[in-house]
PDB file of N, CA and C in Angstrom:
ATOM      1  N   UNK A   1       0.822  -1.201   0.000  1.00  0.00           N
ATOM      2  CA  UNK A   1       0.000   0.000   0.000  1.00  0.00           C
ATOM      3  C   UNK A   1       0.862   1.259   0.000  1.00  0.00           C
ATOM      4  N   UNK A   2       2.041   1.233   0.747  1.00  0.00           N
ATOM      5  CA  UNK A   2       2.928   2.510   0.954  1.00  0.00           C
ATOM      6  C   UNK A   2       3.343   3.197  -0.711  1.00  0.00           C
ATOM      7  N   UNK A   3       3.623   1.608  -1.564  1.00  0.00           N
ATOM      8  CA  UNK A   3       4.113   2.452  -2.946  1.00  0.00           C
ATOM      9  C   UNK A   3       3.135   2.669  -3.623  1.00  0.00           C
ATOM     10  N   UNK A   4       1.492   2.603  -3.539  1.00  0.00           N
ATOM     11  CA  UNK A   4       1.062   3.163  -3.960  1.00  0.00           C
ATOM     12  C   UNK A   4       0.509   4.855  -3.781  1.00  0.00           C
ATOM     13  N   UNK A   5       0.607   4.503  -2.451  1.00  0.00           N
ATOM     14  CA  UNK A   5       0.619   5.777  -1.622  1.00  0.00           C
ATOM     15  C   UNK A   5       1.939   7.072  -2.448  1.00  0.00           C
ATOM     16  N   UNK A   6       2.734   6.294  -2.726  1.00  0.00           N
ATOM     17  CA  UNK A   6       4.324   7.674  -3.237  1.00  0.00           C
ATOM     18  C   UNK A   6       3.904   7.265  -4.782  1.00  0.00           C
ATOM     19  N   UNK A   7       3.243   6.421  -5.203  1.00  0.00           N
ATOM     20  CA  UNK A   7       2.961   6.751  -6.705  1.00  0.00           C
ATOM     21  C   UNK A   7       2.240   8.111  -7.048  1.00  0.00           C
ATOM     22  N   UNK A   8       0.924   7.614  -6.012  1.00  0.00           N
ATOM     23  CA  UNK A   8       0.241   8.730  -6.014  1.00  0.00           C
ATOM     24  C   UNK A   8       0.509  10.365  -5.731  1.00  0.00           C
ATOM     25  N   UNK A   9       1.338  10.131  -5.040  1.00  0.00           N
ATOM     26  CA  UNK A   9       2.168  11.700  -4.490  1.00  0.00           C
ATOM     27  C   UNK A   9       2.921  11.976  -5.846  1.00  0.00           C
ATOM     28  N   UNK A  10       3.978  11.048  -6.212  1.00  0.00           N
ATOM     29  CA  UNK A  10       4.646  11.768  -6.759  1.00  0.00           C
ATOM     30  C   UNK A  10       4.099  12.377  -8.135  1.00  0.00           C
ATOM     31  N   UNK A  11       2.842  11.366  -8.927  1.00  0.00           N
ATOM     32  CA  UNK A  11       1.983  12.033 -10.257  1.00  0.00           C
ATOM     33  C   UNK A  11       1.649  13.139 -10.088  1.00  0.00           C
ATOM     34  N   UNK A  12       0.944  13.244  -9.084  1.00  0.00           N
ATOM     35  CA  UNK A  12       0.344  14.735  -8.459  1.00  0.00           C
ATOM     36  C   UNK A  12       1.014  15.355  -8.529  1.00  0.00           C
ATOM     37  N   UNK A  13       2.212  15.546  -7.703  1.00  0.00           N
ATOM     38  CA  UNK A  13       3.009  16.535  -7.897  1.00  0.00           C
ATOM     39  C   UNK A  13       3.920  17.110  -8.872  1.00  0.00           C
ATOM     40  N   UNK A  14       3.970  15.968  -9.857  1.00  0.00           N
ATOM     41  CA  UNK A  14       4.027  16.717 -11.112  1.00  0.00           C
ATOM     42  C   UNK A  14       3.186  16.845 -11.931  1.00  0.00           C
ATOM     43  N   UNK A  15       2.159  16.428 -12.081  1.00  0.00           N
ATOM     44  CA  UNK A  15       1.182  17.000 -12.328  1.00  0.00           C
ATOM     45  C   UNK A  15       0.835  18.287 -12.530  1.00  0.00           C
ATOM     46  N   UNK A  16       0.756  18.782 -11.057  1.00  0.00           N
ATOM     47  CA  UNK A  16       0.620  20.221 -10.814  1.00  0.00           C
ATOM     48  C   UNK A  16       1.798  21.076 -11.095  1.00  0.00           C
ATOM     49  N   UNK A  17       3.067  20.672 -11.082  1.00  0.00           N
ATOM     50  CA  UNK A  17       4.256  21.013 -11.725  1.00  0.00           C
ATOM     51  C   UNK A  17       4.132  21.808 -13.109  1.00  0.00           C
ATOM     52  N   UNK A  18       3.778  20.544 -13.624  1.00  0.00           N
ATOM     53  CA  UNK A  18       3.490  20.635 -15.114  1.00  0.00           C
ATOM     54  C   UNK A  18       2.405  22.154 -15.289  1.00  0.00           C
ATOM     55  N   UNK A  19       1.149  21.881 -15.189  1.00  0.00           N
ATOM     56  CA  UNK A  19       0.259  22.538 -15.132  1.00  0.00           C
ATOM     57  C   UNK A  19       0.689  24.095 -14.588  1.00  0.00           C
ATOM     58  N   UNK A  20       1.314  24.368 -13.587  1.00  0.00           N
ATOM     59  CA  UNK A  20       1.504  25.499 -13.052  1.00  0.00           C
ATOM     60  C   UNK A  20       2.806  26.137 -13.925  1.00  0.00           C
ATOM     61  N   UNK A  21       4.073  25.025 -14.834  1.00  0.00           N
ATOM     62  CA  UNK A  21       4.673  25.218 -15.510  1.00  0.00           C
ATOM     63  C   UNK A  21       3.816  26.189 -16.562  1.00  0.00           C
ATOM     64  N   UNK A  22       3.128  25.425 -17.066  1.00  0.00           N
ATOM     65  CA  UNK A  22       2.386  26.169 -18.669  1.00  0.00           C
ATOM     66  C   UNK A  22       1.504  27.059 -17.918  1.00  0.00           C
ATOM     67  N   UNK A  23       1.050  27.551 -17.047  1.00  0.00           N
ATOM     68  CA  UNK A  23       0.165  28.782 -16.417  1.00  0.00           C
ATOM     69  C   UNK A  23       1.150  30.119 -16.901  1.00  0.00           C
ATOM     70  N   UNK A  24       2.516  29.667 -15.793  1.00  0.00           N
ATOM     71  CA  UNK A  24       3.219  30.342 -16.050  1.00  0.00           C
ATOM     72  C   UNK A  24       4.108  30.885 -17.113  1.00  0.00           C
ATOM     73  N   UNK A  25       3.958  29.623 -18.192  1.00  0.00           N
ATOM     74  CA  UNK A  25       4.847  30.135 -19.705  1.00  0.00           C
ATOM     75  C   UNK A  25       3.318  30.884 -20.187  1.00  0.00           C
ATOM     76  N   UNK A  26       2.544  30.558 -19.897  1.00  0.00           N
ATOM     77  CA  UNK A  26       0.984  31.306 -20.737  1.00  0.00           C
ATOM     78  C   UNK A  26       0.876  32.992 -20.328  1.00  0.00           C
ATOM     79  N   UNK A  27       1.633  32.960 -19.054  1.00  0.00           N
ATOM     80  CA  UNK A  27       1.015  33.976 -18.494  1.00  0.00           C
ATOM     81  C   UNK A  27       2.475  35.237 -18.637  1.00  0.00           C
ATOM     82  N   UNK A  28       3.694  34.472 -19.432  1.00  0.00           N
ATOM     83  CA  UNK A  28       5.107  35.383 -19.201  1.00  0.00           C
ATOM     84  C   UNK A  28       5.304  35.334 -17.962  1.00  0.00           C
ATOM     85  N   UNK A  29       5.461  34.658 -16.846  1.00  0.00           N
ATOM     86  CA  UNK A  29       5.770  35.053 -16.178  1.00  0.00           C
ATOM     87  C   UNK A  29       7.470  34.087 -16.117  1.00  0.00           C
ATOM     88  N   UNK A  30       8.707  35.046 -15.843  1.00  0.00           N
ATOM     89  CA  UNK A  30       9.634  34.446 -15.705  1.00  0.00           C
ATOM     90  C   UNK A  30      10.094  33.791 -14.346  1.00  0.00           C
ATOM     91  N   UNK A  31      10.995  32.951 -14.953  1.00  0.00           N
ATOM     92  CA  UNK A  31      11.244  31.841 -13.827  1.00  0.00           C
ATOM     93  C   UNK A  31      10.170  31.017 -13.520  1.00  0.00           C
ATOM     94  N   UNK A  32       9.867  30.097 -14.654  1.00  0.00           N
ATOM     95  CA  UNK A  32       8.891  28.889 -14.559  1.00  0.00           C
ATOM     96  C   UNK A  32       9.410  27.646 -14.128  1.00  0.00           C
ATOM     97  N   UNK A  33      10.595  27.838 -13.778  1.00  0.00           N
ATOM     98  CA  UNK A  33      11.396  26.265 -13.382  1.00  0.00           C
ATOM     99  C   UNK A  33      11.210  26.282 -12.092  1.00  0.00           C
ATOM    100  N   UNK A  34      10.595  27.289 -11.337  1.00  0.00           N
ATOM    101  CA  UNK A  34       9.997  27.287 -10.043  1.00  0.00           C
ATOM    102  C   UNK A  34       8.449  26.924  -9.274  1.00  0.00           C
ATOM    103  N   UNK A  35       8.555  26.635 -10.590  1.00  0.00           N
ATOM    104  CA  UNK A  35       7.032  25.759 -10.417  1.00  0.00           C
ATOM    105  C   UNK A  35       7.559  23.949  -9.843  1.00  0.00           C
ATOM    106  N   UNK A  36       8.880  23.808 -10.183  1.00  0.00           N
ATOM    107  CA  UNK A  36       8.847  22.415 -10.058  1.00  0.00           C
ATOM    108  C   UNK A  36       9.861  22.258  -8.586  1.00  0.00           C
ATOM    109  N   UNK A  37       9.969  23.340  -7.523  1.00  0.00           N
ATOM    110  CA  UNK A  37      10.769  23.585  -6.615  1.00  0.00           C
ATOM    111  C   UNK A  37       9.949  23.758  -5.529  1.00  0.00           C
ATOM    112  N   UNK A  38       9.757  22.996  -4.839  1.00  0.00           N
ATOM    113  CA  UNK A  38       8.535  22.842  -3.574  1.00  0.00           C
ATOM    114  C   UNK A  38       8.557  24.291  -2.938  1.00  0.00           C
ATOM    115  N   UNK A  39       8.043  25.118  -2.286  1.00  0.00           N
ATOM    116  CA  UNK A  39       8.106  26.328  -1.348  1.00  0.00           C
ATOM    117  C   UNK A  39       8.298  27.552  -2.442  1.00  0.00           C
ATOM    118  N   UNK A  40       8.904  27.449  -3.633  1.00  0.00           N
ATOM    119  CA  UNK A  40       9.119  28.154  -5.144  1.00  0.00           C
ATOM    120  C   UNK A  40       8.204  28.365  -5.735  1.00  0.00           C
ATOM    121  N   UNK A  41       7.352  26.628  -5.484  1.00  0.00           N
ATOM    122  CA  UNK A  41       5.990  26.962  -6.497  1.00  0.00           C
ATOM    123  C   UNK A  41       5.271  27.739  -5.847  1.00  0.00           C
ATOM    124  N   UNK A  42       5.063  27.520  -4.631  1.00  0.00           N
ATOM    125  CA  UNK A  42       3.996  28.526  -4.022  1.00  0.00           C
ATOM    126  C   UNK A  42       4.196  29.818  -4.118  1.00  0.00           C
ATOM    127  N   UNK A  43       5.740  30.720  -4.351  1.00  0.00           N
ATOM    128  CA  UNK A  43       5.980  31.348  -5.002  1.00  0.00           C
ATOM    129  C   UNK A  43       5.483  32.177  -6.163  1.00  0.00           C
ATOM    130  N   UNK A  44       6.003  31.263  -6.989  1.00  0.00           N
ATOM    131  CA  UNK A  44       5.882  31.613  -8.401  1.00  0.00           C
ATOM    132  C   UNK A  44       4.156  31.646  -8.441  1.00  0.00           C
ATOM    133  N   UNK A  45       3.167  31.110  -7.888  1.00  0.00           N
ATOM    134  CA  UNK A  45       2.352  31.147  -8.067  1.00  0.00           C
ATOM    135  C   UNK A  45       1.504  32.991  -7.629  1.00  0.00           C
ATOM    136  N   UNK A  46       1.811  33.229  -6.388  1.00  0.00           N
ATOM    137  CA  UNK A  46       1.583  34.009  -5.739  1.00  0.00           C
ATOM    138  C   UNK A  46       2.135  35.209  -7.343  1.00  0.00           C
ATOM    139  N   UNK A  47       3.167  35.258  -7.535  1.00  0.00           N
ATOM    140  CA  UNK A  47       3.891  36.205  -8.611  1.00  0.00           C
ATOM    141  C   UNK A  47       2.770  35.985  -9.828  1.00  0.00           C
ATOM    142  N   UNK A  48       2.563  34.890 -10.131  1.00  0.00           N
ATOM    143  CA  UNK A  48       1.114  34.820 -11.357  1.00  0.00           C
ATOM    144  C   UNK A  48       0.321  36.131 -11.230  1.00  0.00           C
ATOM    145  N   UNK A  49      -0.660  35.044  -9.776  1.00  0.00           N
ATOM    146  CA  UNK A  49      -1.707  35.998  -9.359  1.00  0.00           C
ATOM    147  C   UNK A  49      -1.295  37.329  -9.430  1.00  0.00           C
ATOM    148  N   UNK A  50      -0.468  37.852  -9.130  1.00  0.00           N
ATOM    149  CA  UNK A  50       0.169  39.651  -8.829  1.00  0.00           C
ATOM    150  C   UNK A  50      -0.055  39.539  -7.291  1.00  0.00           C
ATOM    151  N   UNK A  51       0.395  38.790  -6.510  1.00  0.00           N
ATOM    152  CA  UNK A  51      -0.374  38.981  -5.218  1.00  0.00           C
ATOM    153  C   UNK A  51       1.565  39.169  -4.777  1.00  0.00           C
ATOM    154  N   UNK A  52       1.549  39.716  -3.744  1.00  0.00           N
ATOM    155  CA  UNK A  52       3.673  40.352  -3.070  1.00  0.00           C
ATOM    156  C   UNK A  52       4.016  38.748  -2.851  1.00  0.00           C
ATOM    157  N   UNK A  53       5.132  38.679  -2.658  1.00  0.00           N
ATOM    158  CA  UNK A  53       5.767  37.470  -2.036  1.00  0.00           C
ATOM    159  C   UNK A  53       5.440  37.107  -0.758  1.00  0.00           C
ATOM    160  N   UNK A  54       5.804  37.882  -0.358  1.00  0.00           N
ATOM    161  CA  UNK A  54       5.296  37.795   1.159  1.00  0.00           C
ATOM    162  C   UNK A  54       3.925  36.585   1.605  1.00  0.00           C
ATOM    163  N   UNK A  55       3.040  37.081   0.595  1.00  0.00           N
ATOM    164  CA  UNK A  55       1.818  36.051   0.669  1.00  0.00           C
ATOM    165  C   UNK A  55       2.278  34.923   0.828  1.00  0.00           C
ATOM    166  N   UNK A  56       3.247  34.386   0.365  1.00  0.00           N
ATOM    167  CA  UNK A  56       3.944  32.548   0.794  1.00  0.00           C
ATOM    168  C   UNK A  56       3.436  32.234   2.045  1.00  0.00           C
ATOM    169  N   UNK A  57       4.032  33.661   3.354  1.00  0.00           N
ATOM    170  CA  UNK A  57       3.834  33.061   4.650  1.00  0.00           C
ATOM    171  C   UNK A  57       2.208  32.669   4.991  1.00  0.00           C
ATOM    172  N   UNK A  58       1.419  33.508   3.790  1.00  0.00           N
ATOM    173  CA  UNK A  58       0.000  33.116   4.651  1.00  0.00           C
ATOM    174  C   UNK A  58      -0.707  31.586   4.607  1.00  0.00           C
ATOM    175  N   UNK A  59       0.173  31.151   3.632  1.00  0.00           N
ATOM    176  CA  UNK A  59       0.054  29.410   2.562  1.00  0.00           C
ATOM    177  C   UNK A  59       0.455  28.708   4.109  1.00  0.00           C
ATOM    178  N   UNK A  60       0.775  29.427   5.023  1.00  0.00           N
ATOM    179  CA  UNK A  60       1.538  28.417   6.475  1.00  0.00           C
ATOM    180  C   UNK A  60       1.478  28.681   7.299  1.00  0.00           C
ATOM    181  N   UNK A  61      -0.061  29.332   7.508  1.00  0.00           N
ATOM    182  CA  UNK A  61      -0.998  29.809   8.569  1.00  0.00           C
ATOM    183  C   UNK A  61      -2.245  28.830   8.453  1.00  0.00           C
ATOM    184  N   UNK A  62      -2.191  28.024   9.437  1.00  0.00           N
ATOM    185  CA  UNK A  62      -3.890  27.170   9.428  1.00  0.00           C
ATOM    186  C   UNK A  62      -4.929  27.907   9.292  1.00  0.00           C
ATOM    187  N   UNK A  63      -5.848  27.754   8.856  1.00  0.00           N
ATOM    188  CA  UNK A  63      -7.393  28.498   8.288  1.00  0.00           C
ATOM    189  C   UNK A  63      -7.123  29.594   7.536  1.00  0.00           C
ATOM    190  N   UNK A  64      -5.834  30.611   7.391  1.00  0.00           N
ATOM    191  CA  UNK A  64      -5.438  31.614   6.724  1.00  0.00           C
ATOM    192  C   UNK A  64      -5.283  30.815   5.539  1.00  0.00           C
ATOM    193  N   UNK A  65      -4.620  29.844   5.574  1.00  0.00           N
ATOM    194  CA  UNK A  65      -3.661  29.339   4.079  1.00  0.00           C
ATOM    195  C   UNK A  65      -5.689  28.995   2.884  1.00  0.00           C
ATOM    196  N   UNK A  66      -6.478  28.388   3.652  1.00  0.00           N
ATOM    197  CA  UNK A  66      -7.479  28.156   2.738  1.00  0.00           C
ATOM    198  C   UNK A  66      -7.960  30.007   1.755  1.00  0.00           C
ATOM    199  N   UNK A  67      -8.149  30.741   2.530  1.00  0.00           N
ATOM    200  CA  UNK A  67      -8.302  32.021   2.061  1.00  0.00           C
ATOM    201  C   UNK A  67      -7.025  32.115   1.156  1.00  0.00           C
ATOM    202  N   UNK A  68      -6.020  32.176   1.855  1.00  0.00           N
ATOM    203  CA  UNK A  68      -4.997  32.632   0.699  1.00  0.00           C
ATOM    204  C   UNK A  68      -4.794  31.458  -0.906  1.00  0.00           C
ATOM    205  N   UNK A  69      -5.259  30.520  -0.493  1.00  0.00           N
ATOM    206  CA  UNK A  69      -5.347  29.627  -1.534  1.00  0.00           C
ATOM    207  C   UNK A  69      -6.602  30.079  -2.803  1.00  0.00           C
ATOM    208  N   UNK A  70      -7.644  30.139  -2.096  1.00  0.00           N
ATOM    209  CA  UNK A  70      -8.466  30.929  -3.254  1.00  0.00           C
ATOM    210  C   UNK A  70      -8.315  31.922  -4.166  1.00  0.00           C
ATOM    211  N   UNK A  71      -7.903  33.267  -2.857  1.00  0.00           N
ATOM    212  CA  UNK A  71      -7.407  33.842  -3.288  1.00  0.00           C
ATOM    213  C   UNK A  71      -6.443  34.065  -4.313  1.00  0.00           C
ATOM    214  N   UNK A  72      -5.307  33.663  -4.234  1.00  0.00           N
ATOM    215  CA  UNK A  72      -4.207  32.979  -4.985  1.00  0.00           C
ATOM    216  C   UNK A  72      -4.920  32.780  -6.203  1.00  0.00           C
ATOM    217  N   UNK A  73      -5.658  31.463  -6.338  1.00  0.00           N
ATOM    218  CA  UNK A  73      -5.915  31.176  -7.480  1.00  0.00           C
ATOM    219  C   UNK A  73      -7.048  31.507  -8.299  1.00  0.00           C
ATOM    220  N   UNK A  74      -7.836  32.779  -7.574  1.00  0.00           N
ATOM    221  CA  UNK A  74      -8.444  33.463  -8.656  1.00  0.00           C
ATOM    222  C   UNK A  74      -7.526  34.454  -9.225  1.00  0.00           C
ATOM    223  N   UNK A  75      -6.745  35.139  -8.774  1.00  0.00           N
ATOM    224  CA  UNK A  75      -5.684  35.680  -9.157  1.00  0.00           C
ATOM    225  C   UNK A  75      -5.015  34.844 -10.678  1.00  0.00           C
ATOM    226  N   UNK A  76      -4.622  34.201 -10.421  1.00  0.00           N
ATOM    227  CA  UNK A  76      -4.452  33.381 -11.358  1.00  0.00           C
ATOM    228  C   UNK A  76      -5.514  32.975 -12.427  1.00  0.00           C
ATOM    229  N   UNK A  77      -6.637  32.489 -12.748  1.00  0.00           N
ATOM    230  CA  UNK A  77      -7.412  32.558 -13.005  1.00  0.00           C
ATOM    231  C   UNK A  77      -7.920  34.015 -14.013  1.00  0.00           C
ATOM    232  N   UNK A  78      -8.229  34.882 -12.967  1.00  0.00           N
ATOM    233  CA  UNK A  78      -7.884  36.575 -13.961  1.00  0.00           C
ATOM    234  C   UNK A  78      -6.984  36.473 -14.764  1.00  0.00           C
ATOM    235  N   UNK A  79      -5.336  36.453 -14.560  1.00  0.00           N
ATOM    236  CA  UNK A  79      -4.511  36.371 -15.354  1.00  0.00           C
ATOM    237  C   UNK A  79      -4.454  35.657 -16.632  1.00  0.00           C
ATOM    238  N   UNK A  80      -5.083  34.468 -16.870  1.00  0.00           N
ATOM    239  CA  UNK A  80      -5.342  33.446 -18.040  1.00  0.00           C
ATOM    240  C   UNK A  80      -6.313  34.059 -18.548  1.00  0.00           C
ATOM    241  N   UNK A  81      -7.215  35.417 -17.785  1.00  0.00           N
ATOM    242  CA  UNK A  81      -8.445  35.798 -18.382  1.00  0.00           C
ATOM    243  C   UNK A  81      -9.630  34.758 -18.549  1.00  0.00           C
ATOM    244  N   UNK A  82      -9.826  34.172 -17.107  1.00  0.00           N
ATOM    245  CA  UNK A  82     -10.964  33.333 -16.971  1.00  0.00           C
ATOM    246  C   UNK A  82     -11.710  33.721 -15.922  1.00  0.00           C
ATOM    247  N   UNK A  83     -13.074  32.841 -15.416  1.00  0.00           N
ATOM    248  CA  UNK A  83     -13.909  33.951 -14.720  1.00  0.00           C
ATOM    249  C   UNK A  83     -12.741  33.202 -13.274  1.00  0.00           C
ATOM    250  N   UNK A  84     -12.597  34.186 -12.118  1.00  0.00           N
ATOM    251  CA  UNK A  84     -11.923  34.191 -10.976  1.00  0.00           C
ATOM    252  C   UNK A  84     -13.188  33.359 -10.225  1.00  0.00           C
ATOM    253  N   UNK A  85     -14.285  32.977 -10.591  1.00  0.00           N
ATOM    254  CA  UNK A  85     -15.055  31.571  -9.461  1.00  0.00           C
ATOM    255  C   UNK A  85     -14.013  30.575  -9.615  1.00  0.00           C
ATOM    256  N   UNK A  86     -13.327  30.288 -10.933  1.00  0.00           N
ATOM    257  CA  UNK A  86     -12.801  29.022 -10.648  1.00  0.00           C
ATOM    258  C   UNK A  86     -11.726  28.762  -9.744  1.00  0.00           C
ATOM    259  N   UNK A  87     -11.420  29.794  -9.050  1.00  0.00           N
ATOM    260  CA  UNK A  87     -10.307  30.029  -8.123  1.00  0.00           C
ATOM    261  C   UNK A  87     -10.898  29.033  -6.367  1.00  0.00           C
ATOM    262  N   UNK A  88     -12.077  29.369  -6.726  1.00  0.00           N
ATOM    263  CA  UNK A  88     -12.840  28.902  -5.083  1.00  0.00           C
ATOM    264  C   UNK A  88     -12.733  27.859  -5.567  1.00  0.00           C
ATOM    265  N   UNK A  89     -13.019  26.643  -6.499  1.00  0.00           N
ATOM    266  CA  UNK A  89     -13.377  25.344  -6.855  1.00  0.00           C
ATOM    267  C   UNK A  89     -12.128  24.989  -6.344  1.00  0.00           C
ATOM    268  N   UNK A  90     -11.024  25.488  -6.296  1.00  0.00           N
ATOM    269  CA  UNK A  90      -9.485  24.691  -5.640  1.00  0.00           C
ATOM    270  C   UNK A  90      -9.723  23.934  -4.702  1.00  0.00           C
ATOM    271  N   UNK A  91     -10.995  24.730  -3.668  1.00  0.00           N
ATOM    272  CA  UNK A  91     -10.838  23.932  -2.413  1.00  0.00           C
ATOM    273  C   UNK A  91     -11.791  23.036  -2.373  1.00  0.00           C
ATOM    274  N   UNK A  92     -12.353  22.315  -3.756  1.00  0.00           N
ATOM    275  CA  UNK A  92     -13.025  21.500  -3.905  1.00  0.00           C
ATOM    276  C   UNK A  92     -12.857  19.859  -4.171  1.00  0.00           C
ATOM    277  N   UNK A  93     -12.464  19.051  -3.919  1.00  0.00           N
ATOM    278  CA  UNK A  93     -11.930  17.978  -4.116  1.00  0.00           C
ATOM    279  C   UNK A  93     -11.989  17.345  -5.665  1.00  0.00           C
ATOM    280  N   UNK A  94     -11.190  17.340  -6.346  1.00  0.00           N
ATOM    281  CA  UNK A  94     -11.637  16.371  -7.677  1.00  0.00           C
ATOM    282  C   UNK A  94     -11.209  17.650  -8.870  1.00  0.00           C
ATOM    283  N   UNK A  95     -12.141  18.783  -8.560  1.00  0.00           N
ATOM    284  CA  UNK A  95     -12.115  19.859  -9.276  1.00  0.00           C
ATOM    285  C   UNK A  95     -10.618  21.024  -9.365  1.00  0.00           C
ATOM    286  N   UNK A  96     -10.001  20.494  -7.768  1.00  0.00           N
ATOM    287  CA  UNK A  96      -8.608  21.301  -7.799  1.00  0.00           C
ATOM    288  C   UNK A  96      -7.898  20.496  -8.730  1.00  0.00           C
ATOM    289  N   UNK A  97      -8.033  19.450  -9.124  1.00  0.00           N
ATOM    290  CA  UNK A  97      -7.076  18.559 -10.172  1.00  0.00           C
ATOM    291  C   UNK A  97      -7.209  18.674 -11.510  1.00  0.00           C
ATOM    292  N   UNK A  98      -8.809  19.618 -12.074  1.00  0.00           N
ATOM    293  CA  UNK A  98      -9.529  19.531 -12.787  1.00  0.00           C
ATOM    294  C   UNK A  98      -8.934  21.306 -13.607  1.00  0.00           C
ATOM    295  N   UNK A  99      -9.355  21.720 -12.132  1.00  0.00           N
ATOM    296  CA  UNK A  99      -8.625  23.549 -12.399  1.00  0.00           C
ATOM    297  C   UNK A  99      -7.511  24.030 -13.023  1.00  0.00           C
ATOM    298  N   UNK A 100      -6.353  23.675 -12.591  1.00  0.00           N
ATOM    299  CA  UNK A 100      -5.151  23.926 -12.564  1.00  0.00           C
ATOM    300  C   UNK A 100      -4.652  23.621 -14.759  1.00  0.00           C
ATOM    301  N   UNK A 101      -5.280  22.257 -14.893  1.00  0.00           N
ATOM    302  CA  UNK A 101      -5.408  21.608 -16.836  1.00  0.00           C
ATOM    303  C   UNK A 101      -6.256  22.917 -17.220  1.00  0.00           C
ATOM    304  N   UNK A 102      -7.249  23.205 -16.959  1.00  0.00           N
ATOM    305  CA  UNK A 102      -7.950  24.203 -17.605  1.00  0.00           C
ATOM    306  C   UNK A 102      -7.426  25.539 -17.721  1.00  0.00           C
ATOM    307  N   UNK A 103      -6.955  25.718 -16.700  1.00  0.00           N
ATOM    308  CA  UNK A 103      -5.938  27.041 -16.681  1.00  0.00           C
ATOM    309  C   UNK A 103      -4.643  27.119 -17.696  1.00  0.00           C
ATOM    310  N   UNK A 104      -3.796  26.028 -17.674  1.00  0.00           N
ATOM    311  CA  UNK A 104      -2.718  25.937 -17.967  1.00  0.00           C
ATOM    312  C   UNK A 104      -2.634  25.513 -19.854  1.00  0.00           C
ATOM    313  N   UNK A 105      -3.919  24.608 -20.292  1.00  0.00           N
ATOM    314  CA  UNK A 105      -3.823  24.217 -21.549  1.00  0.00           C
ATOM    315  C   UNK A 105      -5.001  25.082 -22.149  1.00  0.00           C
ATOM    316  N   UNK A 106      -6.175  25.582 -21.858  1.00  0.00           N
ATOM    317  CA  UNK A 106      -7.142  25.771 -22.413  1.00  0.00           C
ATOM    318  C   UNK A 106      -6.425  27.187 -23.491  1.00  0.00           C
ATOM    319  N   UNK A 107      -7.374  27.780 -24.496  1.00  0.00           N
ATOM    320  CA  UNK A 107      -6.957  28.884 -25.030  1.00  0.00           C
ATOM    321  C   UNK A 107      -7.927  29.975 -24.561  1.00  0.00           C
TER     322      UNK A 107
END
């Protein structure tokens, strides 16, 4: 069960790698190889949205980090020029896996 358990981690996480990669080549934003750098991506993401750096620390505040996560990713969301609801669906199970492809490949 354990290696399926790190299969599963590790797809995901590149997965979202990937995905947050092409957000960020979609969106110009430089330094996209920080999408694939744990504590970077959250980063680079925050830099998408236009939201300061600083915002990282709120990603590592309990009950703060869910707000800043939405947040975050309607930010993002705007930026691709899509409607910013899909930013709340993150904290939706199934649909945060769903979000991130739509953002990153759609035109």
């Amino acid at each position: 069960m354990s290696g399926l358990v790190w299969f599963i981690s590790i797809a995901t996480y590149a997965y979202m790698g990937l995905t947050l990669f092409g957000i960020a080549e979609r969106t110009g934003t430089p330094n996209r190889w920080m999408a694939w750098v744990p504590i970077l991506n959250v980063y680079l993401m925050c830099k998408i949205a236009g939201k300061p750096g600083w915002w990282l620390v709120l990603f590592l505040i309990p009950i703060v980090n869910f707000v800043a996560i939405v947040l975050v990713w309607m930010g993002i969301a705007r930026a691709r020029r899509k409607p910013a609801w899909l930013g709340i669906l993150m904290i939706v199970p199934v649909a945060n896996l769903i979000i991130p492809a739509h953002l990153a490949f759609s035109d």
